[in-house]
Protein backbone atom coordinates (compact mmCIF):
# COMPACT_ATOMS: atom_id res chain seq x y z
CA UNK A 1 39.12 116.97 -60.27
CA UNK A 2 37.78 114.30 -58.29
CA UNK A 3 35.22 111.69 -59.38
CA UNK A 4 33.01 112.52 -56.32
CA UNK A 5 33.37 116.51 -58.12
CA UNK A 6 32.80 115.24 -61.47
CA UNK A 7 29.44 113.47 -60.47
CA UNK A 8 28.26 116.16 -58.22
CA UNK A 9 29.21 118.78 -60.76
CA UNK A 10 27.46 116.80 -63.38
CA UNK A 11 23.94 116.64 -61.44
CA UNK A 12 24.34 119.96 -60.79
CA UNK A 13 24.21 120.64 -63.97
CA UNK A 14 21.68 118.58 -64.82
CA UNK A 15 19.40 120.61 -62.73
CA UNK A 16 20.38 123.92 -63.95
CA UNK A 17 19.07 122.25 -67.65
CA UNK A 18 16.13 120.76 -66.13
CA UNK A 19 15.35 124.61 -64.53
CA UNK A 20 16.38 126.34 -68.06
CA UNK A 21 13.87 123.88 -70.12
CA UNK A 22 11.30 124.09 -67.63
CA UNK A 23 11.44 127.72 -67.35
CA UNK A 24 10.41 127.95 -71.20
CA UNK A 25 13.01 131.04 -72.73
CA UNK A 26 15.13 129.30 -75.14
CA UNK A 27 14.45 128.05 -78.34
CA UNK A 28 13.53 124.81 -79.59
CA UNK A 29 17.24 124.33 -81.20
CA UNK A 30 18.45 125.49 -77.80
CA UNK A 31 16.35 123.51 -75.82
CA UNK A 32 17.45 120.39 -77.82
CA UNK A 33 20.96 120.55 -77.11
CA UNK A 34 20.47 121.40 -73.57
CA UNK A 35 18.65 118.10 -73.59
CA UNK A 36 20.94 116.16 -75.24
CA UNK A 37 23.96 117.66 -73.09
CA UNK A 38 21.68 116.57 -69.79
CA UNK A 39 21.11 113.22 -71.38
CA UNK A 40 24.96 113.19 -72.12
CA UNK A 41 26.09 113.70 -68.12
CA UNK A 42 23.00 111.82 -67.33
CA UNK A 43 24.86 108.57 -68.74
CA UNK A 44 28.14 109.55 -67.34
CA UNK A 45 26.46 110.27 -63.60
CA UNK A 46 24.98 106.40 -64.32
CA UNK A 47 27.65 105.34 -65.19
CA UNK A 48 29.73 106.44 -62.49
CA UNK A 49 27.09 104.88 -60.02
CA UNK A 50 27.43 101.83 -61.57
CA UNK A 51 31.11 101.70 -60.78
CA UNK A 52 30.63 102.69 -57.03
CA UNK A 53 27.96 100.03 -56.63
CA UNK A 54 30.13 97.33 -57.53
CA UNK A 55 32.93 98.92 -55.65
CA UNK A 56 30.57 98.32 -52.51
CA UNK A 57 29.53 95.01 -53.54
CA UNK A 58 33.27 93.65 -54.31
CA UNK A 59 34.42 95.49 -50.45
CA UNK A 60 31.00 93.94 -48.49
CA UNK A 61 31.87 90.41 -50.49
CA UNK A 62 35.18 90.65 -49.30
CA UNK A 63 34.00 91.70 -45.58
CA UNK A 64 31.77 88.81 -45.45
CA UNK A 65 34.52 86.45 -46.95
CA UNK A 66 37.03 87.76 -43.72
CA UNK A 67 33.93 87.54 -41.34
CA UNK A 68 33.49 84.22 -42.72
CA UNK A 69 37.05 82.96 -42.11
CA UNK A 70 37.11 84.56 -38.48
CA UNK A 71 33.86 82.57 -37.55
């Protein structure tokens, strides 16, 4: 499975949570490991964000550094 899948999957997941804790028909022991499973994939979606971001910043540093040696 790709990353893009993995991260995608993961918020999707989050929002089924956020829809099963909002809609109020589990119990409190229920509803706390649904929160700590979003809160799990939460850090993992970050996380993977965090990598892309400085994926961009190391190819637009590098972009600028060619642009620079063209000029």
């Amino acid at each position: 499975m790709s990353k893009k899948q993995v991260f995608e999957d993961g918020l999707s997941r989050i929002n089924e949570i956020t829809g099963i804790l909002s809609s109020g028909v589990v119990s409190l022991e229920e509803s706390v490991e649904l929160y700590k499973e979003a809160a799990e994939l939460a850090a993992a979606c970050r996380k993977m964000l965090d990598e892309a971001e400085l994926k961009i910043a190391r190819i637009s540093r590098d972009f600028s550094a060619v642009e620079e040696e063209e000029d």
